[in-house]
Protein backbone atom coordinates (compact mmCIF):
# COMPACT_ATOMS: atom_id res chain seq x y z
CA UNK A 1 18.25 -67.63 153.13
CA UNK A 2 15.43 -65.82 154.82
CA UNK A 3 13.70 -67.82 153.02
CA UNK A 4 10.16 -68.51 154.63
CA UNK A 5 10.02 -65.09 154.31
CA UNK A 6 9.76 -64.76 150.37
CA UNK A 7 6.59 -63.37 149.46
CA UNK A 8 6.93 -63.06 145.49
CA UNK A 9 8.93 -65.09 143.13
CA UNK A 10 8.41 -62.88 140.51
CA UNK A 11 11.46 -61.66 138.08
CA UNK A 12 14.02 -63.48 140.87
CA UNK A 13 17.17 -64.49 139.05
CA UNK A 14 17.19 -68.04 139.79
CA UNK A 15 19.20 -70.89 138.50
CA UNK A 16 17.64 -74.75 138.77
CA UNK A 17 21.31 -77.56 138.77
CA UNK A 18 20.16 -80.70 137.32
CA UNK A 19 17.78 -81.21 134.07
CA UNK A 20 15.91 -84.47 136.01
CA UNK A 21 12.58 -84.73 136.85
CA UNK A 22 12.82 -83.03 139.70
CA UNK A 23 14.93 -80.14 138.06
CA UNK A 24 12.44 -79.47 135.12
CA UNK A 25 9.38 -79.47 138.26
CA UNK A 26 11.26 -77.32 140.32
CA UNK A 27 11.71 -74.76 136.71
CA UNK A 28 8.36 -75.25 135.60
CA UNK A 29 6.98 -74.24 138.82
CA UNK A 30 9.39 -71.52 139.51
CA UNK A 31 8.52 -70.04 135.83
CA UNK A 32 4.85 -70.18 136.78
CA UNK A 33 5.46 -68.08 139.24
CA UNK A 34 7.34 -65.12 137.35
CA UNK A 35 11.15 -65.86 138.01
CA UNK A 36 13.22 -65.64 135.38
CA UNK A 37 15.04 -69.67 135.82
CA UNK A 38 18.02 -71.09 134.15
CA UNK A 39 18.31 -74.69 134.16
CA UNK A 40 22.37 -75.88 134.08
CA UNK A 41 23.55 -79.74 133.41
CA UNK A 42 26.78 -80.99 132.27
CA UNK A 43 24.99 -83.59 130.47
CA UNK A 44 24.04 -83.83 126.73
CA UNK A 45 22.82 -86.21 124.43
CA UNK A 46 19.60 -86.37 122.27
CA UNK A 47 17.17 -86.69 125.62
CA UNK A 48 18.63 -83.65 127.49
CA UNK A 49 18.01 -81.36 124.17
CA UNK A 50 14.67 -82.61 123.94
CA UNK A 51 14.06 -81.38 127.53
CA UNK A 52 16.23 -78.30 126.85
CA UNK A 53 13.38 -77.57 123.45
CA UNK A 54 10.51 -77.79 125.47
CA UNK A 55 11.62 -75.69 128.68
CA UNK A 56 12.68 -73.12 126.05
CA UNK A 57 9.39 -73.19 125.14
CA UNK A 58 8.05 -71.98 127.99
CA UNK A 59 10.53 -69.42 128.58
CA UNK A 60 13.09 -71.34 130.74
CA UNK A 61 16.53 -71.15 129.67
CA UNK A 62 18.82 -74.18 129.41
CA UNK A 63 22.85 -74.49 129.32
CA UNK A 64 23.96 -78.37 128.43
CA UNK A 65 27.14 -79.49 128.02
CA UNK A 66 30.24 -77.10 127.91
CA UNK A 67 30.05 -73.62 127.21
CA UNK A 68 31.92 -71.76 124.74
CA UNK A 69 34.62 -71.10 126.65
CA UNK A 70 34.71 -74.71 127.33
CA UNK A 71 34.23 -74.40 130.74
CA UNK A 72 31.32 -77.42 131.96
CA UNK A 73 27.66 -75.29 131.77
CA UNK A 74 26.74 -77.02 135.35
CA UNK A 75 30.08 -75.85 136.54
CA UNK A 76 29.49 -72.08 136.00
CA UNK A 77 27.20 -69.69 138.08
CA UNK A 78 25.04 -67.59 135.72
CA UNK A 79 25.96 -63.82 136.15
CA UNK A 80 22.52 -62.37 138.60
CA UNK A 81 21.73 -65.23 140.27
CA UNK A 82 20.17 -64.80 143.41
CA UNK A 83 19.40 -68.14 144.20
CA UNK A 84 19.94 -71.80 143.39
CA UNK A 85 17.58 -74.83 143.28
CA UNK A 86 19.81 -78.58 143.15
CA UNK A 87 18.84 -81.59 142.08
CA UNK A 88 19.03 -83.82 145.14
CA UNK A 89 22.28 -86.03 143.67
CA UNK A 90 24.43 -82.64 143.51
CA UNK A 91 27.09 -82.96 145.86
CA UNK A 92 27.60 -79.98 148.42
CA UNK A 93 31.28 -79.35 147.32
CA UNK A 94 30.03 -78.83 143.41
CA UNK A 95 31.78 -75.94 141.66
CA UNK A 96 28.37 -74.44 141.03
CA UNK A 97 28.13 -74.73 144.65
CA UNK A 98 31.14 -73.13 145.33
CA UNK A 99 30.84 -69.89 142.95
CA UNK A 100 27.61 -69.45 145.00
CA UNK A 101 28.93 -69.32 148.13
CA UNK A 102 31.41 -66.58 147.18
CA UNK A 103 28.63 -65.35 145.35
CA UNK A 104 26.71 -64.88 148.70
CA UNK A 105 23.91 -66.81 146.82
CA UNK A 106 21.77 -69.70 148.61
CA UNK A 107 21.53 -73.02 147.77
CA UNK A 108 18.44 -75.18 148.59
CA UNK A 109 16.33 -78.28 146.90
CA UNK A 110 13.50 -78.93 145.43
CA UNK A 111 11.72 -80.33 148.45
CA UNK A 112 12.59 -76.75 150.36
CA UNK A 113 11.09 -75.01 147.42
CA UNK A 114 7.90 -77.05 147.84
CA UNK A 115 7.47 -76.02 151.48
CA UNK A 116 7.82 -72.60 150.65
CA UNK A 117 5.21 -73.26 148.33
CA UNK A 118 2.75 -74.53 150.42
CA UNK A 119 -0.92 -72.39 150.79
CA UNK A 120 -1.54 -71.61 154.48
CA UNK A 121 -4.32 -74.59 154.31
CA UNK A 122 -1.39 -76.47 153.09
CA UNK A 123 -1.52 -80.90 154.59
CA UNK A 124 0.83 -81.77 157.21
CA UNK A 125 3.76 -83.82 156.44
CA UNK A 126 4.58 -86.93 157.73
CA UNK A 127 8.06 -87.39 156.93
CA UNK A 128 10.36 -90.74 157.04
CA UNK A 129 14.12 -91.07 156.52
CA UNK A 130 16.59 -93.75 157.10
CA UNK A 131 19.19 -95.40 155.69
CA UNK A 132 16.68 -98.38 154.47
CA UNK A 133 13.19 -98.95 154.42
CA UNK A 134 12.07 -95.53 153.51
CA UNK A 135 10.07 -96.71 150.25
CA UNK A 136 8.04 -99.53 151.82
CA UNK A 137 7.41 -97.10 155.05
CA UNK A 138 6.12 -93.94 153.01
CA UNK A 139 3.80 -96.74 151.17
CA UNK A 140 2.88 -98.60 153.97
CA UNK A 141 1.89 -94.98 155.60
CA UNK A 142 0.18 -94.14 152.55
CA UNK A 143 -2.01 -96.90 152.68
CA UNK A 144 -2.95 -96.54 156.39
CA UNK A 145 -3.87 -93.09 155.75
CA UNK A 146 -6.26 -94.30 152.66
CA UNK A 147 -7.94 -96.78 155.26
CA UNK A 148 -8.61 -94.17 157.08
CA UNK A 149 -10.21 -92.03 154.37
CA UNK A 150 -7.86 -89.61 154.59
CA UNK A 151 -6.65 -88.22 151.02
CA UNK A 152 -3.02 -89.04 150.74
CA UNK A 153 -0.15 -88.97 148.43
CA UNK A 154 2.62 -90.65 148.75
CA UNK A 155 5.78 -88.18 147.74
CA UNK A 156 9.15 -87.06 147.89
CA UNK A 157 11.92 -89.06 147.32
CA UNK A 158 9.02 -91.43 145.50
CA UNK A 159 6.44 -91.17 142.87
CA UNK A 160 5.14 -87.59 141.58
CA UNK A 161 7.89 -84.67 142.44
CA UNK A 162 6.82 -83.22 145.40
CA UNK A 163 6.55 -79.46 143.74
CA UNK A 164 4.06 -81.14 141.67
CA UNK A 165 1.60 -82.04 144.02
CA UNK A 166 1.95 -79.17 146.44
CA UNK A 167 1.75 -76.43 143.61
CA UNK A 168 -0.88 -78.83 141.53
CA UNK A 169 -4.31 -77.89 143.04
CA UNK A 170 -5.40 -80.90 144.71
CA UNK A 171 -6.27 -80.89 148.12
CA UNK A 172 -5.12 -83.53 150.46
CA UNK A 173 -5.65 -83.67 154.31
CA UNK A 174 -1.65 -85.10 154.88
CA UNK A 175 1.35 -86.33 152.88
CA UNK A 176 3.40 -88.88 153.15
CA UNK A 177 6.86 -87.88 152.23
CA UNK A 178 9.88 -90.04 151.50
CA UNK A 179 12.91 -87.48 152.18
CA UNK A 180 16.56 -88.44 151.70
CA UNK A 181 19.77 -87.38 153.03
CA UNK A 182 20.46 -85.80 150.00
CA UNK A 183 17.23 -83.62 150.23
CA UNK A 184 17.35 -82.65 154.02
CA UNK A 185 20.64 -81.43 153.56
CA UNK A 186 18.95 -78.74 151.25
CA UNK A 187 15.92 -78.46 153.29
CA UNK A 188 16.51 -76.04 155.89
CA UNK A 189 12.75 -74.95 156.43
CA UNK A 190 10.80 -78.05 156.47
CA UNK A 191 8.75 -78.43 159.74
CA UNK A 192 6.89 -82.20 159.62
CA UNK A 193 4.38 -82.56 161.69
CA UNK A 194 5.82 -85.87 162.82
CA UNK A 195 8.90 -87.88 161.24
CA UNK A 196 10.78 -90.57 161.40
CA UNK A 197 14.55 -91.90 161.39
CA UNK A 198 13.97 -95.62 160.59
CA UNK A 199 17.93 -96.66 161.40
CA UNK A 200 21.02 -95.39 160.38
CA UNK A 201 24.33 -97.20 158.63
CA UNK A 202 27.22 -96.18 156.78
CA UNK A 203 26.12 -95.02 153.02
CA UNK A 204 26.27 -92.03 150.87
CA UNK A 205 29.81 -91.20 152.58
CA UNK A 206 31.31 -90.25 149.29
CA UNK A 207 28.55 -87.35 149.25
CA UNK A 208 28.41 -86.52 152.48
CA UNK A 209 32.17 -87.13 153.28
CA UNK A 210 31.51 -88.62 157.22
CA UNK A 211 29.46 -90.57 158.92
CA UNK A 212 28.33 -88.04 161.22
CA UNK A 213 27.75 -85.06 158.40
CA UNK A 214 25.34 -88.01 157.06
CA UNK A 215 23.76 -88.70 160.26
CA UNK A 216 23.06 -84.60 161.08
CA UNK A 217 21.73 -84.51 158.03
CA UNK A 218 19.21 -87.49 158.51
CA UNK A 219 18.43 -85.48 162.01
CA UNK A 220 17.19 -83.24 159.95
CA UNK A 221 14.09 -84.25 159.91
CA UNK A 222 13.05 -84.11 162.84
CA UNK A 223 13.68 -80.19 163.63
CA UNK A 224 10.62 -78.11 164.16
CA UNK A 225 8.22 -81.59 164.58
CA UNK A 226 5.23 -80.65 166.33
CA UNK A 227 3.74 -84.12 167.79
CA UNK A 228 5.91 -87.02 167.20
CA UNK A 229 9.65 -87.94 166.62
CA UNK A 230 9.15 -91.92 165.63
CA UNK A 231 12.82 -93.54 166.60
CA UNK A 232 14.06 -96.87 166.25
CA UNK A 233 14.45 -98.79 169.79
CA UNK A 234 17.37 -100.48 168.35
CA UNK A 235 19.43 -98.28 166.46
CA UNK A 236 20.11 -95.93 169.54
CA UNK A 237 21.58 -92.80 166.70
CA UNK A 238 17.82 -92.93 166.05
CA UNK A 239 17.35 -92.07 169.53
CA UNK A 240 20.66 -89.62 169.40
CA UNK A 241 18.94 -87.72 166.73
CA UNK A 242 15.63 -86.84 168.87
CA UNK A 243 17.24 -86.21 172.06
CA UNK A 244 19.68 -83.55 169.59
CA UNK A 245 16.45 -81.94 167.78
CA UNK A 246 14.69 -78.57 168.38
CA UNK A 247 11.24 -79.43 168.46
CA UNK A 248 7.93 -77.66 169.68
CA UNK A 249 6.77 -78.20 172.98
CA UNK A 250 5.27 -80.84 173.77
CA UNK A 251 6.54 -83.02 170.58
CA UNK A 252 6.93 -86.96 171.93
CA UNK A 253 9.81 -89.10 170.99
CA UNK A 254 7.54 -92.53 170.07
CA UNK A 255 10.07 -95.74 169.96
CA UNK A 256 8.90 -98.71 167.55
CA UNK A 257 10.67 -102.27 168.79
CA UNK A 258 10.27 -105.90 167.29
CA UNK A 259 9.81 -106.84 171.50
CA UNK A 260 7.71 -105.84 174.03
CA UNK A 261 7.19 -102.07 174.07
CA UNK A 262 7.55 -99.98 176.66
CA UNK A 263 5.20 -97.08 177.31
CA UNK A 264 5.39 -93.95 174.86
CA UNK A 265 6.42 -97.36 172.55
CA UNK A 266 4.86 -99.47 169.40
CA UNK A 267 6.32 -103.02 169.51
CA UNK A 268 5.38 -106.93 169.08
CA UNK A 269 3.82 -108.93 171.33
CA UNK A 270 3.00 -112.73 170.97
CA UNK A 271 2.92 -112.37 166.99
CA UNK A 272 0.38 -109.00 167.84
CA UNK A 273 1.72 -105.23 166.73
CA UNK A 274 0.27 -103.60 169.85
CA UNK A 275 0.51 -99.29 170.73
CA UNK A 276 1.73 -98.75 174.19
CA UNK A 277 1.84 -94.45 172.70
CA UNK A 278 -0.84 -93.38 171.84
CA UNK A 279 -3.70 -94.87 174.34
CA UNK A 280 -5.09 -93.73 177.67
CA UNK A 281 -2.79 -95.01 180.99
CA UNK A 282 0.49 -96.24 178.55
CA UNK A 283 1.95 -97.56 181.73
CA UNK A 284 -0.44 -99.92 182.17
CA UNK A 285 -2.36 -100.47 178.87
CA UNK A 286 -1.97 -101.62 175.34
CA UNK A 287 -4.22 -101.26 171.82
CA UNK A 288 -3.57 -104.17 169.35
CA UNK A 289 -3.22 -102.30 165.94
CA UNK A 290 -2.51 -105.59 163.84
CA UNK A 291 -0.85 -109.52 163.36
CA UNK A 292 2.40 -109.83 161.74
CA UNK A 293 0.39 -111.60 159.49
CA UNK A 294 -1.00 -108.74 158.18
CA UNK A 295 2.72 -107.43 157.21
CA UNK A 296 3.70 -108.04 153.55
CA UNK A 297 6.25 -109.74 153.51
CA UNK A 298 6.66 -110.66 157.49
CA UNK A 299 10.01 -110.12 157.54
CA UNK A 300 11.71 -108.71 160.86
CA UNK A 301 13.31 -105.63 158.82
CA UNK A 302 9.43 -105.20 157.58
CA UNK A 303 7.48 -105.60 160.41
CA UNK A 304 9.81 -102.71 162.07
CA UNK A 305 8.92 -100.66 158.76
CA UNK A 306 5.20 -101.26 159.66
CA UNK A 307 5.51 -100.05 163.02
CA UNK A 308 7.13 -97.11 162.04
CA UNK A 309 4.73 -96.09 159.96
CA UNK A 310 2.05 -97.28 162.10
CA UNK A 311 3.58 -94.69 164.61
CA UNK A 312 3.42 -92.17 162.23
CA UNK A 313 -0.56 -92.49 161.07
CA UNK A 314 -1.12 -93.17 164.84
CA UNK A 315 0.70 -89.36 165.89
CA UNK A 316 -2.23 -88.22 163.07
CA UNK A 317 -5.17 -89.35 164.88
CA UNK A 318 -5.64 -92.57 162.81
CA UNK A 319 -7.39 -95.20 164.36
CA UNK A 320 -6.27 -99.13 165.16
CA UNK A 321 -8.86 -100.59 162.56
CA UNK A 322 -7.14 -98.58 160.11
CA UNK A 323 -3.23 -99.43 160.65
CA UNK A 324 -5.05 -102.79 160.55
CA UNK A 325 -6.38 -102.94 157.17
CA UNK A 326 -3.98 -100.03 155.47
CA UNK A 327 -0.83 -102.80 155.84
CA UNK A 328 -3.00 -105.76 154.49
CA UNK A 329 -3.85 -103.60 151.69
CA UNK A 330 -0.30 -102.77 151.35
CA UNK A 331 1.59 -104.24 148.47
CA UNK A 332 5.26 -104.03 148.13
CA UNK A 333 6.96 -102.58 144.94
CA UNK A 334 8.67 -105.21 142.79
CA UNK A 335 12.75 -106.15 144.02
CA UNK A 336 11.90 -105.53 147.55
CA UNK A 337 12.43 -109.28 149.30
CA UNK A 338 9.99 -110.22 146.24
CA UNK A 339 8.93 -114.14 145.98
CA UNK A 340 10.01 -115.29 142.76
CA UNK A 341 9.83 -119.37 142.42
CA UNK A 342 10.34 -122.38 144.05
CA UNK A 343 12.62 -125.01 141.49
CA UNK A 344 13.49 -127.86 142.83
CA UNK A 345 12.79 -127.48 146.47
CA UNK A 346 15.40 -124.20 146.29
CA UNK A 347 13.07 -120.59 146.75
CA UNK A 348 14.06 -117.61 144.75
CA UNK A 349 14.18 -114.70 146.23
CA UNK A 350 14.72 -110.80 144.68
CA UNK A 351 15.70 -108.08 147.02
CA UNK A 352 18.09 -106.32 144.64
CA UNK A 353 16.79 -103.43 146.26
CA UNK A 354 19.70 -104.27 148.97
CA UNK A 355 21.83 -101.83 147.85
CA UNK A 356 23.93 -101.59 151.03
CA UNK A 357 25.33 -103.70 153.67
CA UNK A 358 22.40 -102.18 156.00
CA UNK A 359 19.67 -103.88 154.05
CA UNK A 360 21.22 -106.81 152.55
CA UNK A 361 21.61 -107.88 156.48
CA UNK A 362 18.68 -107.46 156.74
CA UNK A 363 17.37 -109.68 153.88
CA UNK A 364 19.75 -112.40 155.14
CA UNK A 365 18.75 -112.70 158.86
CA UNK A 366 14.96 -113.35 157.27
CA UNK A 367 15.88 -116.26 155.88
CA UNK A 368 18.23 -119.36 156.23
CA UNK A 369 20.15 -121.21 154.73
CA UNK A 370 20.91 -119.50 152.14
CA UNK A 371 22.51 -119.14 148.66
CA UNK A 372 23.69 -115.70 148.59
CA UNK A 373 24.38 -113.97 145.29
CA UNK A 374 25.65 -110.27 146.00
CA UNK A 375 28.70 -107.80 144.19
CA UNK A 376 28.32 -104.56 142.42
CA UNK A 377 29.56 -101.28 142.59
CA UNK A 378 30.39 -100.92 146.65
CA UNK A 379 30.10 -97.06 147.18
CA UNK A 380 32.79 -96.94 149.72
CA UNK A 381 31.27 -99.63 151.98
CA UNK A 382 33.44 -102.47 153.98
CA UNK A 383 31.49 -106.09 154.32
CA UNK A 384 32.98 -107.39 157.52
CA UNK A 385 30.34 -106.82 159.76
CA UNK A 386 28.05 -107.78 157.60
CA UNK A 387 30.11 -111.19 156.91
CA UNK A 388 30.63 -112.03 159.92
CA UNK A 389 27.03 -111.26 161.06
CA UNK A 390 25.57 -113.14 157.90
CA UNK A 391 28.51 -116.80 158.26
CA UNK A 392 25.84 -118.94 159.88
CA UNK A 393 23.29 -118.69 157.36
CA UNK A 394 25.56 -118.86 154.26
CA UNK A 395 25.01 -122.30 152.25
CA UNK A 396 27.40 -120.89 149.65
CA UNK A 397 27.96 -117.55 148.00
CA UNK A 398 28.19 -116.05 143.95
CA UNK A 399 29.69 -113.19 143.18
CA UNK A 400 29.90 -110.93 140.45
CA UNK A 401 30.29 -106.79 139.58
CA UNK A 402 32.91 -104.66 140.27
CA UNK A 403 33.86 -104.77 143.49
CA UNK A 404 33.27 -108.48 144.05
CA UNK A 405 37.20 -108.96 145.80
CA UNK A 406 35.94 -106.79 148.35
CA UNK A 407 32.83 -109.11 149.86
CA UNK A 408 35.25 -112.16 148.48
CA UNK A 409 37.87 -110.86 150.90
CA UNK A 410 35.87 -110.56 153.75
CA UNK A 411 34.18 -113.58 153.58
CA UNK A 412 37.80 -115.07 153.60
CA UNK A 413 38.13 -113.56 156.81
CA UNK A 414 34.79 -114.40 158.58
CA UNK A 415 33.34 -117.62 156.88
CA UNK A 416 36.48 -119.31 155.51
CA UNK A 417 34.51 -122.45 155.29
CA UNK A 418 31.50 -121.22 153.18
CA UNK A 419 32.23 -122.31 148.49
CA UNK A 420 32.20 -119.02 146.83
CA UNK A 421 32.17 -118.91 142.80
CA UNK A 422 33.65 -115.48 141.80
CA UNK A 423 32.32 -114.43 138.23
CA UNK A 424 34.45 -112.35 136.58
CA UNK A 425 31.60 -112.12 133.30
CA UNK A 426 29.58 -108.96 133.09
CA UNK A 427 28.11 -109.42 129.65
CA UNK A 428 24.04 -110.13 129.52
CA UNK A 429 24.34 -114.02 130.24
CA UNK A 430 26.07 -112.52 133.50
CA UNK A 431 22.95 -113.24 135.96
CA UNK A 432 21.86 -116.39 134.11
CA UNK A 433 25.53 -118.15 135.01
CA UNK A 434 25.02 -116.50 138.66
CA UNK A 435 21.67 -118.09 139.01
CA UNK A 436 22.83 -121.73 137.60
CA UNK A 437 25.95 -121.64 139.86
CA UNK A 438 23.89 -120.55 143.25
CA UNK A 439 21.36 -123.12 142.18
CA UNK A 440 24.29 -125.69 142.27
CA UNK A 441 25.04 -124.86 145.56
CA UNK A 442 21.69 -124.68 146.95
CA UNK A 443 20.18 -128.40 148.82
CA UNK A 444 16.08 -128.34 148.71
CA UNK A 445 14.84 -126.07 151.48
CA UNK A 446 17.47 -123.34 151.03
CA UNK A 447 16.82 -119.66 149.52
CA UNK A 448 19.25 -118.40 146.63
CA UNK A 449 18.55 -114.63 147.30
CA UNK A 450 19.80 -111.76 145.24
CA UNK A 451 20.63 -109.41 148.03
CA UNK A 452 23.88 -107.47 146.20
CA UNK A 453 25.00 -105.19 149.33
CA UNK A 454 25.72 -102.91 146.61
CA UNK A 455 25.09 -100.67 143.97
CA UNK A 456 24.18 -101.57 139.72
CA UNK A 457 25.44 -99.30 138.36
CA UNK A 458 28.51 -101.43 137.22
CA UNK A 459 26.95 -104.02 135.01
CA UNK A 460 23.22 -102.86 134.95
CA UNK A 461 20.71 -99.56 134.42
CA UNK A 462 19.45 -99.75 138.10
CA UNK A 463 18.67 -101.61 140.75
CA UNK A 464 15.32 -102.67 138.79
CA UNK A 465 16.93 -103.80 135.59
CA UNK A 466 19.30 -106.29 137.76
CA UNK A 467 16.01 -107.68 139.46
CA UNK A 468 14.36 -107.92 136.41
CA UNK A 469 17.24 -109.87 135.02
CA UNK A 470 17.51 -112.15 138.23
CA UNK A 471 13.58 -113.02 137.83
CA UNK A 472 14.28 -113.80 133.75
CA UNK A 473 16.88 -115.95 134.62
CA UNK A 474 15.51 -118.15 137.62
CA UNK A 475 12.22 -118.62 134.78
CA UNK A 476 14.65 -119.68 132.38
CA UNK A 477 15.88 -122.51 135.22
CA UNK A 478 12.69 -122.84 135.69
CA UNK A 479 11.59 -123.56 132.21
CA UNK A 480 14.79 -125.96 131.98
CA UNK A 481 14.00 -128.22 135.08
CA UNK A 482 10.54 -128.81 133.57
């Protein structure tokens, strides 16, 4: 689009798709700055109007619902548009979309329109992706950067819309941003001064309709990096993805592995996170940064998310001491592999964050046995691998949502011998009668952990509500074991 060339936004024609947070940031800002911005959504309801009222207010124009022609507003380019901002959930082949490309109109996000905002003593970004992890990483980053009294913000995919703290005043000496694949695909400017690609697994196929469309977009991130491109040792499409990127010269690829490191490497050695990157003679010497110990929660799937982002603050200048005490400050946001009781011998474990086979593996190989509780809405995902990776650990398995047949079906396949209860309920007493029946298959010293391998949408608001739910009901076991 030319677009890190724009030097005014005033009286553009442009229309904002989506009236979410980061649609109404992405108007507001835009309408600061003179353009005259249309907000479309083929949503309506009570909420959406109230948003619609108080854009109008500040001279941003809304279309909800269907226009009357009937045609969906979201669905229909407004006539002198020269440019459109998405919401990240969009999909590329939208109609909007569509009438823009014949148009000859561009289409970018909000996180491209927050570079292009960006003063010229604008913070570096320090930019993670991945299929999982990305949360805990950008926050485990975060804090790092704090520890080393560095002013920070964690942002992005996460927390305050990113248009909101570049165009909001404060100054910060870096970011930490959270970027999806849905927002790199509309990013086509961003430069990070270092990024990551924490691993890579099937998800998000119905959006970006391949595997390898998905995966170039991920590789996104790294274009343009300037001192680091942080890949994972064991996910070699990590790897792909730097050796594939246009970076400046001199930019490092920086591996993070959960074994010895090699040089340009972060790694673990004898329980000790150690730097074999970023330290005088890397063939020969090593800088402890940290103890797994210091890792909340010391998972293997976390301790690689540490490194990561250790990589990151350490491609910044931070110092060990820092990475040291920024991840024992760290604290993990609620339905992340979150501790929830201990009844009768049997832990309780929430990681309904797990939303894919990627990460529910991962919650699975932390712990053993257990009492697996997983179904939901699958997105287009297959569970073989992840059955047949996961059989040894299985005490028993409940299922419940949507597409339950499909894990029920491949544990058929791979762990024939392993009792599965298939709930058919989805009412509100749902997770209460999935908790009571993995509780019944759980011996003292196992884990019954909520690790769904799937989306919530199906029976619940989000992934939070069905946490929230899972904790409320292993109380109420609680409360009747007493």
């Amino acid at each position: 689009m030319g677009s890190r060339q724009v030097t005014s936004w005033q009286d553009r024609n442009i229309t904002v798709a989506g009236l979410g947070v980061s649609g109404i940031s992405a108007a507001r800002a835009l309408a600061g700055l003179g353009a005259r911005v249309t907000v479309v959504d083929n949503g309506d309801g009570d909420a959406l109007r109230a948003r619609a009222a108080e854009l109008a207010g500040q001279g941003i124009a809304v279309r909800l619902g269907r226009l009357d022609d009937g045609r969906k507003a979201g669905e229909v380019l407004p006539e002198g548009t020269d440019l459109v901002v998405t919401s990240p959930g969009w999909k590329p082949d939208s109609p909007l979309f569509e009438a823009a490309a014949a148009a000859g109109v561009d289409v970018v996000g909000d996180v491209e329109i927050a570079w292009l905002l960006r003063g010229e003593d604008a913070a570096p970004w320090l930019a993670i992706t991945g299929t999982n992890g990305k949360t805990t990483t950008t926050q485990m980053l975060a804090s790092i950067l704090r520890a080393a009294g560095l002013k920070t913000a964690a942002v992005g995919n996460i927390g305050t819309p990113i248009i909101d703290v570049v165009t909001g005043g404060e100054k910060y000496d870096v970011l930490a941003v959270e970027l999806s694949s849905y927002q790199l695909h509309w990013a086509p400017s961003v430069r990070a001064h270092s990024a990551a690609v924490l691993n890579l697994a099937p998800d998000h196929l119905d959006w970006h309709g391949s595997m390898e469309a998905y995966a170039a977009d991920k590789g996104r991130v790294y274009e343009g990096n300037t001192v680091a491109c942080v890949y994972n040792v064991a996910d070699k499409a990590t790897e792909d993805l730097v050796v594939e990127a246009d970076v400046e010269e001199g930019c490092r690829a920086i591996g993070f592995t959960l074994g010895a490191p090699g040089p340009s490497m972060l790694g673990v050695v004898d329980g000790i996170l150690v730097d074999r990157a970023f330290v005088e003679n890397r063939q020969k010497n090593a800088q402890e940064l940290a103890h797994v110990e210091d890792v909340n929660p010391p998972a293997p799937h976390n301790i690689a998310n540490a490194l990561a982002a250790a990589a990151l603050a350490r491609a910044f200048g931070v110092e060990p001491r820092a990475v040291r005490d920024g991840l024992r400050d760290f604290r993990p946001d609620a339905h992340r592999v979150a501790h929830v009781d201990v009844v009768g011998g049997v832990t309780y474990v929430d990681d309904s964050k797990a939303t894919n086979t990627h990460a529910a593996e991962a919650s699975l190989a932390a712990f053993g046995p257990v009492v697996w509780i997983a179904g939901g809405l699958a997105k287009g995902a297959t569970f073989d691998e992840l059955v047949r990776k996961s059989a040894k650990r299985l005490r028993g398995v409940v299922l419940m949502g949507a597409d339950r047949a499909l894990i029920a079906e491949a544990l058929a396949r791979h762990a024939p011998e392993v009792p599965v209860v298939d709930l058919e309920r989805t009412d509100t007493g749902a997770m209460l009668a999935a908790v009571r029946e993995a509780a019944r298959l759980a011996e003292p010293g196992d884990t019954v952990l909520l690790a769904p391998a799937c989306a919530s949408m199906d029976m619940f608001a989000n992934y939070n509500e069905r946490g929230d739910a899972f904790a409320d009901a292993v109380r109420e076991l609680a409360a009747e074991s007493a």
